[in-house]
N, C-alpha and C. Protein backbone atom coordinates (compact mmCIF):
# COMPACT_ATOMS: atom_id res chain seq x y z
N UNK A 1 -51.39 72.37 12.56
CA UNK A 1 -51.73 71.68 11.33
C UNK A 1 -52.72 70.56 11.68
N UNK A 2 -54.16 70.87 11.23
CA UNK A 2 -54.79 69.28 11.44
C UNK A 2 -54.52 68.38 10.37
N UNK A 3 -54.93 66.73 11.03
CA UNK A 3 -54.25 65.82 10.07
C UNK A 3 -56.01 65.56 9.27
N UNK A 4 -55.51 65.76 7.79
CA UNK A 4 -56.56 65.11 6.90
C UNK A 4 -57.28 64.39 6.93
N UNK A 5 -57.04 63.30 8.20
CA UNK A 5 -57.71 62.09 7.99
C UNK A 5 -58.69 61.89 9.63
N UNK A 6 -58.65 62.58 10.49
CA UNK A 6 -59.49 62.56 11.60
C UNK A 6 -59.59 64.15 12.20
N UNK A 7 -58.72 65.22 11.82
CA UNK A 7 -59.07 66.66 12.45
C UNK A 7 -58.28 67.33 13.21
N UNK A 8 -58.02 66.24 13.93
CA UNK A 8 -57.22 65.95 15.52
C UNK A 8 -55.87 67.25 14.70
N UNK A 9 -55.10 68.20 15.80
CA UNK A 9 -54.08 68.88 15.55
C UNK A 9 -52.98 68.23 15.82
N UNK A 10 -52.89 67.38 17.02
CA UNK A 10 -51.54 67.19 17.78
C UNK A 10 -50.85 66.15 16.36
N UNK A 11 -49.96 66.23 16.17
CA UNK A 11 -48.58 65.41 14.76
C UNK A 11 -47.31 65.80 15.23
N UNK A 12 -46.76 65.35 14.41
CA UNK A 12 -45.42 65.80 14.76
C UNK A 12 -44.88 64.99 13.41
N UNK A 13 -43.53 66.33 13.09
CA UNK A 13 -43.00 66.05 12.06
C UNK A 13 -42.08 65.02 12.07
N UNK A 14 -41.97 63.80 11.14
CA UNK A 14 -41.18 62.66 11.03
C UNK A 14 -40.04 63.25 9.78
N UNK A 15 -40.25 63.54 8.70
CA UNK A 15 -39.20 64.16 7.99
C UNK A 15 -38.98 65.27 7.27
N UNK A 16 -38.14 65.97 7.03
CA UNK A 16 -38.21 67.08 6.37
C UNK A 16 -37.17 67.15 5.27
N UNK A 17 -37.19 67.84 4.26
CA UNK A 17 -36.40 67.80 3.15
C UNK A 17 -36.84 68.93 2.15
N UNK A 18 -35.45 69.43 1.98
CA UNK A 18 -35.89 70.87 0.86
C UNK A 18 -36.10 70.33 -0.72
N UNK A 19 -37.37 71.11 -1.20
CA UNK A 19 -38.12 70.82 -2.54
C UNK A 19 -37.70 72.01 -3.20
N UNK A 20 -37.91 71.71 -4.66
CA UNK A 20 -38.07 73.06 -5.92
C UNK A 20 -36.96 74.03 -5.63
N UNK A 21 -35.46 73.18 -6.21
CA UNK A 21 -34.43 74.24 -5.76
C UNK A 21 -34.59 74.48 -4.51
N UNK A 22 -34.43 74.19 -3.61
CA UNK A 22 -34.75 74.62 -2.12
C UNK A 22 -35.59 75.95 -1.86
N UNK A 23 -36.57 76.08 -2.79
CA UNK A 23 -37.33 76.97 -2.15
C UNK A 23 -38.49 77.41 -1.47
N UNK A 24 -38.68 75.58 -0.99
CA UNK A 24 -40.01 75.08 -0.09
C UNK A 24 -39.45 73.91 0.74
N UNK A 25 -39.85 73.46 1.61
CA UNK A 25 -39.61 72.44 2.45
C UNK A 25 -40.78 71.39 2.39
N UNK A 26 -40.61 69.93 2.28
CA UNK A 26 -41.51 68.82 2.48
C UNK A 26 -41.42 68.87 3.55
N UNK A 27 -42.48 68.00 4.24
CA UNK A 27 -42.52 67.46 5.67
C UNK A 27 -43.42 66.23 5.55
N UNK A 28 -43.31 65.39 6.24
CA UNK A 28 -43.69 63.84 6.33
C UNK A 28 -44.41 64.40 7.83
N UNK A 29 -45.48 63.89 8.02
CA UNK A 29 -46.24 64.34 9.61
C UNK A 29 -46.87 63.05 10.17
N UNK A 30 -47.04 62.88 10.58
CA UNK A 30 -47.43 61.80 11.29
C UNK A 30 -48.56 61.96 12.80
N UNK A 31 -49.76 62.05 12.55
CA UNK A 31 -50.86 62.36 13.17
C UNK A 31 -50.87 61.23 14.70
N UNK A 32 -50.67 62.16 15.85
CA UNK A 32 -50.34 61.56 17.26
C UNK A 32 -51.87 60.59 17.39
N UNK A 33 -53.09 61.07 17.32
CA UNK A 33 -54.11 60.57 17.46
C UNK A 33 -55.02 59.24 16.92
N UNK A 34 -54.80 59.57 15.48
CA UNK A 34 -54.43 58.26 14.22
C UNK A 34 -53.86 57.35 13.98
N UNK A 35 -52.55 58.36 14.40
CA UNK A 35 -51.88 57.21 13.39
C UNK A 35 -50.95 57.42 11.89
N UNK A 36 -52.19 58.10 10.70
CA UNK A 36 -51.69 58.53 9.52
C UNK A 36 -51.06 59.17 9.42
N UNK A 37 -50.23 58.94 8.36
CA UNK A 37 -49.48 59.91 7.59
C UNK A 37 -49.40 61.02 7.09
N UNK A 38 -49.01 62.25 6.83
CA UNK A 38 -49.73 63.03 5.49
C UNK A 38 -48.12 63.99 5.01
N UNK A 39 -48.44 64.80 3.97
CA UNK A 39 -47.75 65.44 3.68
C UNK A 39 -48.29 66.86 3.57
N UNK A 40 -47.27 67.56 3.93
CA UNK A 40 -47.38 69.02 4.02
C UNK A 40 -45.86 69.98 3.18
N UNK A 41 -46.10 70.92 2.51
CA UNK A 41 -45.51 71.84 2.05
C UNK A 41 -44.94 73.07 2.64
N UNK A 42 -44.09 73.63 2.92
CA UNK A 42 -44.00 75.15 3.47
C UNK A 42 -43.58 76.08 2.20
N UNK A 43 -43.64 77.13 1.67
CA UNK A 43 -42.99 78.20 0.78
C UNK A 43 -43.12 79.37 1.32
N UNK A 44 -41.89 79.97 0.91
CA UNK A 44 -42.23 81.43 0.80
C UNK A 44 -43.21 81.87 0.38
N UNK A 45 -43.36 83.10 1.03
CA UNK A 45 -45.05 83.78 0.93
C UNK A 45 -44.59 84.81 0.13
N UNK A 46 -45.13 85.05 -1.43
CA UNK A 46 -44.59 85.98 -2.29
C UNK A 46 -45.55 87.01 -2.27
N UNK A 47 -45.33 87.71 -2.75
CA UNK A 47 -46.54 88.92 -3.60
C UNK A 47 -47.82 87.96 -4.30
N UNK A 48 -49.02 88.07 -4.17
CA UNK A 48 -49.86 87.64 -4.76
C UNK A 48 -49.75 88.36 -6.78
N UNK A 49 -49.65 86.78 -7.60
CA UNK A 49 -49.51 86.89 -8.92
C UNK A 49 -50.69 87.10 -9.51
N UNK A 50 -51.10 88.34 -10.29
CA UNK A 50 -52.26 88.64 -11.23
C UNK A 50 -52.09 88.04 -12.92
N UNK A 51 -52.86 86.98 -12.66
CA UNK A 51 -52.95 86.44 -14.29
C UNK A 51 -54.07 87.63 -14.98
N UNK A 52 -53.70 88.10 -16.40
CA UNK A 52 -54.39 89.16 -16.73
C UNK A 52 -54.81 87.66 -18.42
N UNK A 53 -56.31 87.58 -18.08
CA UNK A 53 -56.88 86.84 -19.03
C UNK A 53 -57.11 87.34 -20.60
N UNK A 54 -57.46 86.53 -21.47
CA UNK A 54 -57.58 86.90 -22.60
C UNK A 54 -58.72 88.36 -22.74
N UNK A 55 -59.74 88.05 -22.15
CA UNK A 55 -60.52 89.01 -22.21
C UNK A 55 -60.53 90.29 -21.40
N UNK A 56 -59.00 90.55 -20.64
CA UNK A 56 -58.33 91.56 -19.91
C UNK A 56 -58.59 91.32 -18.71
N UNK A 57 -59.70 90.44 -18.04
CA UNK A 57 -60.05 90.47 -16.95
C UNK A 57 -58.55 90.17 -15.94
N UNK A 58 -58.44 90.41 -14.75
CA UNK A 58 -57.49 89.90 -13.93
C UNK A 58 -58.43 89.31 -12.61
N UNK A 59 -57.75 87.74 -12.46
CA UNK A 59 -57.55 87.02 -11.33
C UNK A 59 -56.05 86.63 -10.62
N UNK A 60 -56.43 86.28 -9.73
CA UNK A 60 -55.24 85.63 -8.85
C UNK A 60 -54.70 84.89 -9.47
N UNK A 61 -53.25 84.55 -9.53
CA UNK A 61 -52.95 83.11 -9.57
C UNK A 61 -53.32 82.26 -8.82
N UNK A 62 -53.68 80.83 -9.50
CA UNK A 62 -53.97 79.43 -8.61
C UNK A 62 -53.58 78.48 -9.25
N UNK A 63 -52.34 78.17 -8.31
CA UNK A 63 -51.70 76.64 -8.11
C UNK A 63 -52.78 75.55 -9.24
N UNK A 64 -53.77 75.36 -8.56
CA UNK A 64 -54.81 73.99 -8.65
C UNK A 64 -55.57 74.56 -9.83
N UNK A 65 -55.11 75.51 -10.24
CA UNK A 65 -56.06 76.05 -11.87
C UNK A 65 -55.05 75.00 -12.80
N UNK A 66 -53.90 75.85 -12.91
CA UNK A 66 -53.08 75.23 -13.40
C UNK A 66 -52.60 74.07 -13.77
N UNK A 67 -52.52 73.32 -12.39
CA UNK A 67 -52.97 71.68 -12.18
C UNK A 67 -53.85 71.01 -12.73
N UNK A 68 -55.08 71.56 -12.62
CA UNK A 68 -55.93 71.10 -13.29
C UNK A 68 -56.13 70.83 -14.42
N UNK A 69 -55.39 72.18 -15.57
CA UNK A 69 -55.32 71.88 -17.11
C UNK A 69 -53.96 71.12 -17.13
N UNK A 70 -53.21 70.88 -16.74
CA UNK A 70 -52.44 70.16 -17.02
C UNK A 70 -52.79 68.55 -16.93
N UNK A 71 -53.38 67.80 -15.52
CA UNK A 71 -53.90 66.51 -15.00
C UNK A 71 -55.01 66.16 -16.73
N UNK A 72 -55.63 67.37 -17.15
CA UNK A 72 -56.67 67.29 -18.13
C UNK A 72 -56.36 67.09 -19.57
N UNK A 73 -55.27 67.57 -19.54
CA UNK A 73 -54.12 67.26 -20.83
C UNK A 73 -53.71 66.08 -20.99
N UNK A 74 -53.35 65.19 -19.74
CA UNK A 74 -52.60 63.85 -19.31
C UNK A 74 -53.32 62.55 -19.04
N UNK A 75 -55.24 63.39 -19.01
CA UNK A 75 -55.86 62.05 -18.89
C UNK A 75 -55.52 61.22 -19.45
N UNK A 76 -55.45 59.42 -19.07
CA UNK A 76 -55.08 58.55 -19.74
C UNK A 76 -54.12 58.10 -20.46
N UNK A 77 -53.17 58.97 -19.91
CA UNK A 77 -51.62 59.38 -20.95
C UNK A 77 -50.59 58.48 -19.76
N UNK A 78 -49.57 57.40 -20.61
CA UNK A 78 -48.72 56.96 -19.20
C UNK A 78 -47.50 58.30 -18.61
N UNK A 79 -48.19 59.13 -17.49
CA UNK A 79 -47.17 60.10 -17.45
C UNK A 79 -47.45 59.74 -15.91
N UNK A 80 -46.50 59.84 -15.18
CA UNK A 80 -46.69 59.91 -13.95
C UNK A 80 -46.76 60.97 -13.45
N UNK A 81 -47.30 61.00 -12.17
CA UNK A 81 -48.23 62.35 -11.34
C UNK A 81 -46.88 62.98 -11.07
N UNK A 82 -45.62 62.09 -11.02
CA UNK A 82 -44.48 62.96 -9.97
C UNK A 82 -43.66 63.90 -11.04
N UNK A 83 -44.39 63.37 -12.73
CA UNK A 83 -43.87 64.29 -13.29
C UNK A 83 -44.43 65.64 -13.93
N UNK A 84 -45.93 65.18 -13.47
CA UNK A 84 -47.12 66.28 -13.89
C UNK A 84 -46.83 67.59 -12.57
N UNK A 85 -46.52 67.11 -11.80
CA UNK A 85 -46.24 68.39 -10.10
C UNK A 85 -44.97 68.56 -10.51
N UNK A 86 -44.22 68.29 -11.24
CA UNK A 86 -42.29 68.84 -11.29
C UNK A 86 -42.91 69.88 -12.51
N UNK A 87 -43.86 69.78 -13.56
CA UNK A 87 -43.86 70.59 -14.88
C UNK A 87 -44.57 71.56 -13.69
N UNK A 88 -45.73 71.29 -12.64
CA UNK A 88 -46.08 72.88 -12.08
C UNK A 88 -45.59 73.54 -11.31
N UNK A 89 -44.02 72.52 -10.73
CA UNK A 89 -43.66 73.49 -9.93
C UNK A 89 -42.00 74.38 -10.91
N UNK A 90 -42.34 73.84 -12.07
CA UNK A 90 -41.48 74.56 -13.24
C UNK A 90 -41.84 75.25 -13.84
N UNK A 91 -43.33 75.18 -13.80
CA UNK A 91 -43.59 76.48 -14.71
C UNK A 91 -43.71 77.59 -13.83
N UNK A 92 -44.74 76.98 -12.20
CA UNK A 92 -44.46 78.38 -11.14
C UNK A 92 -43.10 78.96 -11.19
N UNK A 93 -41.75 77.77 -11.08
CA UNK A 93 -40.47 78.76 -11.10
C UNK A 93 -40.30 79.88 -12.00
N UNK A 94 -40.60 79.18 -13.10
CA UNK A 94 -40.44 79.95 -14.42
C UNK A 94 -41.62 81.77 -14.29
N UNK A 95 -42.40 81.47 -13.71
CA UNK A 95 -43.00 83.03 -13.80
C UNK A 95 -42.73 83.50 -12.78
N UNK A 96 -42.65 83.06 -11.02
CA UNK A 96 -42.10 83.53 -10.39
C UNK A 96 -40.88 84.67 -10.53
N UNK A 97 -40.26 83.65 -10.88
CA UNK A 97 -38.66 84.30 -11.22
C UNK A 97 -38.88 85.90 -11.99
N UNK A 98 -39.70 85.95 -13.25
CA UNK A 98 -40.06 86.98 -13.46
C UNK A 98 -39.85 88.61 -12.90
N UNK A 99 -40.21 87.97 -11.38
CA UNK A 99 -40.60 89.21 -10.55
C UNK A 99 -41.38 90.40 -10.72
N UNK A 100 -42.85 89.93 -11.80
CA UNK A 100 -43.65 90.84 -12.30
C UNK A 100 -45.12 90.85 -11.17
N UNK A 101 -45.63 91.54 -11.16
CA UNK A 101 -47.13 91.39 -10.56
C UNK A 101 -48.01 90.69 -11.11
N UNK A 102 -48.16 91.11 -12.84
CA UNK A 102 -49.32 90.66 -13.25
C UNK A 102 -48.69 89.58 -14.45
N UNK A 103 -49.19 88.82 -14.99
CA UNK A 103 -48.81 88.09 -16.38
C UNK A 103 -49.72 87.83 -16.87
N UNK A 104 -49.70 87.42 -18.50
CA UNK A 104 -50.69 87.74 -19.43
C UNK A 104 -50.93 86.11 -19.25
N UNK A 105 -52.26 85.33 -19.22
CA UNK A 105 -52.80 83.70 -19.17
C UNK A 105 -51.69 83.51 -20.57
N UNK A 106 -51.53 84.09 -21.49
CA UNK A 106 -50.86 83.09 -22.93
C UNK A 106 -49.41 82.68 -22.83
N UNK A 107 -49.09 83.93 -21.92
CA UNK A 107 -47.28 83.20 -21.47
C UNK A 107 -47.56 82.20 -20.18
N UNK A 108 -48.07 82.07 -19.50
CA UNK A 108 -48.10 80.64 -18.99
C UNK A 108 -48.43 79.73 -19.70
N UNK A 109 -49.59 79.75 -20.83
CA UNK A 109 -50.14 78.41 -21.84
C UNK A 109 -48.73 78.05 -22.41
N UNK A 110 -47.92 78.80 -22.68
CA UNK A 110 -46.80 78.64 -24.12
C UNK A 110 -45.76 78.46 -22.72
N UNK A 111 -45.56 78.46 -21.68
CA UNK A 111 -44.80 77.76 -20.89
C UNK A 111 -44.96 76.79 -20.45
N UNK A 112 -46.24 75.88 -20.43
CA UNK A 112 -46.83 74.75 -20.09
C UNK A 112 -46.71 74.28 -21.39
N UNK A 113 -47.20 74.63 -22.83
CA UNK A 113 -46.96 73.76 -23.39
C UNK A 113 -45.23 73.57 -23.86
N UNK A 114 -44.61 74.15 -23.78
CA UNK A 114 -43.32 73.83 -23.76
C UNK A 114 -42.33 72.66 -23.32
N UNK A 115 -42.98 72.50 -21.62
CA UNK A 115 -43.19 71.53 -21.05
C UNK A 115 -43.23 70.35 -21.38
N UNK A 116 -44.79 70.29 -22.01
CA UNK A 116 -45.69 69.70 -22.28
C UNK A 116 -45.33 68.58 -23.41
N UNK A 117 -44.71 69.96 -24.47
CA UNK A 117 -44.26 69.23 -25.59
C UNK A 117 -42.80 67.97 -25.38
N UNK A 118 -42.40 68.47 -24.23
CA UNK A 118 -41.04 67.19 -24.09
C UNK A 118 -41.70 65.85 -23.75
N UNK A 119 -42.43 66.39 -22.86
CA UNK A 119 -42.95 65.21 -21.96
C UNK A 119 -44.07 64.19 -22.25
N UNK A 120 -45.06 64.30 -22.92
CA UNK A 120 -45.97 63.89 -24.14
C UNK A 120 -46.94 64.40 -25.63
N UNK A 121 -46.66 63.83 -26.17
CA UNK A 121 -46.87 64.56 -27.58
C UNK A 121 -48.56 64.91 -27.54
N UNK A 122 -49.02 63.72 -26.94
CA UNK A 122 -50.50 63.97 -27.11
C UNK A 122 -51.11 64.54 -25.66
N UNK A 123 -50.81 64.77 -24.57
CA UNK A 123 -51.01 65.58 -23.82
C UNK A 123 -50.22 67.12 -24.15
N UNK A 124 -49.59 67.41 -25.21
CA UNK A 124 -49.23 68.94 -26.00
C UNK A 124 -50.53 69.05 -26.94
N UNK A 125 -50.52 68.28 -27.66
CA UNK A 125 -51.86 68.53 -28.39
C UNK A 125 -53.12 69.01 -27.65
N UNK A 126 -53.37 67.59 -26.86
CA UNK A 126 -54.97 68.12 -25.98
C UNK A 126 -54.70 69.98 -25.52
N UNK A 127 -53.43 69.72 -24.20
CA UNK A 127 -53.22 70.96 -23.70
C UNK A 127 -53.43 72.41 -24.92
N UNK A 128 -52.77 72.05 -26.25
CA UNK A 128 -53.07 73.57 -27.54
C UNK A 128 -54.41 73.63 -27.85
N UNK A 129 -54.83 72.32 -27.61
CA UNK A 129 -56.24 72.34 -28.53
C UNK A 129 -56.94 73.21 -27.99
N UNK A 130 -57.31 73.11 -26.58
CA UNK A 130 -57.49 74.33 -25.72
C UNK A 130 -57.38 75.60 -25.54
N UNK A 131 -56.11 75.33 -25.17
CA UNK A 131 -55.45 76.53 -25.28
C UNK A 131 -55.27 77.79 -26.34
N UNK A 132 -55.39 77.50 -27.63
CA UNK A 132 -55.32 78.02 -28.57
C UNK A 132 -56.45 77.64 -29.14
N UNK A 133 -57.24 77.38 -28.85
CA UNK A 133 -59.37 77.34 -29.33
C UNK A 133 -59.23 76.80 -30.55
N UNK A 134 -58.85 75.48 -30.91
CA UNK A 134 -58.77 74.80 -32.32
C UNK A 134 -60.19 75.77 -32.72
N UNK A 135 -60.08 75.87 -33.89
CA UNK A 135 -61.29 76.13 -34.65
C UNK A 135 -61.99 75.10 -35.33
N UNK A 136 -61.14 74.43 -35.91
CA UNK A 136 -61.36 73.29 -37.08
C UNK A 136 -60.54 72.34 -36.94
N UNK A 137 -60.57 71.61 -37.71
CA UNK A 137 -59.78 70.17 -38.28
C UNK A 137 -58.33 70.84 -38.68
N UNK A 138 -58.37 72.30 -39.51
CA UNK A 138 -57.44 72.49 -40.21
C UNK A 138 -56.52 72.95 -39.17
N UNK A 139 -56.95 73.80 -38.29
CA UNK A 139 -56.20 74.17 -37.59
C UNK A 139 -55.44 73.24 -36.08
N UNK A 140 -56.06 72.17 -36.14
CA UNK A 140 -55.57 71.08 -35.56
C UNK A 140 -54.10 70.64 -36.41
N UNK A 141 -54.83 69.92 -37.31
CA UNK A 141 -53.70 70.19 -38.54
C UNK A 141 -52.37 70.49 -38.42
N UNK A 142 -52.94 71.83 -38.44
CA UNK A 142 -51.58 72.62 -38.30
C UNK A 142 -50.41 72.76 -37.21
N UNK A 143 -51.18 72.41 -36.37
CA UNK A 143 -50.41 72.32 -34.73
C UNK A 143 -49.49 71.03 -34.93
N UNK A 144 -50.73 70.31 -35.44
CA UNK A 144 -49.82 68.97 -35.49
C UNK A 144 -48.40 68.60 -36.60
N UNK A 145 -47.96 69.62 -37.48
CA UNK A 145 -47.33 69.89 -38.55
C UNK A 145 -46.60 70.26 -37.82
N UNK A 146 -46.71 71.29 -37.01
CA UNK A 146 -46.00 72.03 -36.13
C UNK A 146 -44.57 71.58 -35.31
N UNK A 147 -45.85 70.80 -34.60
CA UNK A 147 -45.49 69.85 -33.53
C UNK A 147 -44.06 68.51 -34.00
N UNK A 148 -44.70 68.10 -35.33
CA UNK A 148 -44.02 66.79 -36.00
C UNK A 148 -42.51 67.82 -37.11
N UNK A 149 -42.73 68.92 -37.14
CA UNK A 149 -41.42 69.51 -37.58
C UNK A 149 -40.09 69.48 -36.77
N UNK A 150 -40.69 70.00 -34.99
CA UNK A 150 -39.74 70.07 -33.90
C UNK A 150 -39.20 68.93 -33.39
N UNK A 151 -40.27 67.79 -33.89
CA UNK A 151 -39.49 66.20 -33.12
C UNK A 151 -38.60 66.18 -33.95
N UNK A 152 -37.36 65.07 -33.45
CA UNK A 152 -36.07 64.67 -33.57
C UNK A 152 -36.28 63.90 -34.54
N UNK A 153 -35.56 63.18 -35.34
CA UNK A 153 -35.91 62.41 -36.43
C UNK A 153 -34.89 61.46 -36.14
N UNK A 154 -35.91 60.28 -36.02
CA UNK A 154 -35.12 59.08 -35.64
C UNK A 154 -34.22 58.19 -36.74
C-alpha cells in the first residue's frame, strides 16, 4: 500500500476495525517514512454490478458515481460527510444484497432518494430534480406536494 502523501510503501497498520455490518475492514496506517496517517478500506471482491441506464446502455457500477450525486444533492446542506458515506454504503448494501448482475439506474435513484428523503428535505428535492428530469415548475410542484404529504405533522 503506498501512503498518499509521499509514495513511500513501507506503513504499518495502527488500527483495525470491522465497517458496514462487518463486511469490510477499516485500517488506520501510518506511513514509516512520513510520518502520516491515512485510511484504507478492505471488502469483499464481488461480481462486478451492471447498472443498465435509462437509455439501455450498460456500465459498471461506481462507488464515486454515486457519491458524487449524492455530495451534489448536499451542497451547502448542514449534513455531515459521515452521514453522506453511511447513505452509500446503504444503498451499496441495499443492491448488493440483491444478488443480481445487472440493475436498472431508477432503482438505485428511488433508493437514494429514500435515503435522502429522511435525511434532508432539500437535498431529496435537488437529488429528484435530477433524477426524475423536472420538466417545469409544475412538475417540481408536484414532487414537492409529494414530498410535504409523507412528512410527519408536527
Amino acid at each position: 500500500m503506498k501512503c498518499p502523501y509521499c509514495g513511500k510503501e513501507d506503513n504499518r497498520v495502527v488500527d483495525s476495525r470491522p465497517v458496514e455490518e462487518e463486511n469490510s475492514i477499516r485500517r488506520r496506517r501510518m506511513c514509516d517514512a512520513c510520518g502520516k496517517r491515512f485510511t484504507t478500506y478492505e471488502k469483499i471482491e464481488t461480481i462486478p454490478l451492471m447498472v443498465i441506464k435509462k437509455d439501455q446502455n450498460r456500465e459498471q457500477y461506481d462507488r464515486e458515481k454515486l457519491l458524487g450525486g449524492i455530495l451534489r444533492a448536499c451542497h451547502k446542506r448542514p449534513v455531515p460527510v459521515q452521514s453522506i458515506n453511511e447513505i452509500v454504503d446503504q444503498v451499496e448494501n441495499e443492491i448488493f444484497r440483491r444478488g443480481e448482475k445487472e440493475i436498472q439506474s431508477n432503482v438505485i435513484g428511488e433508493i437514494v432518494m429514500n435515503h435522502l428523503m429522511n435525511l434532508d428535505p432539500v437535498a431529496y428535492v435537488r437529488f429528484a430534480s435530477v433524477y426524475r428530469e423536472f420538466k417545469d415548475v409544475n412538475t417540481f410542484m408536484d414532487e414537492l406536494k409529494k414530498f410535504l404529504k409523507t412528512e410527519p405533522e408536527e
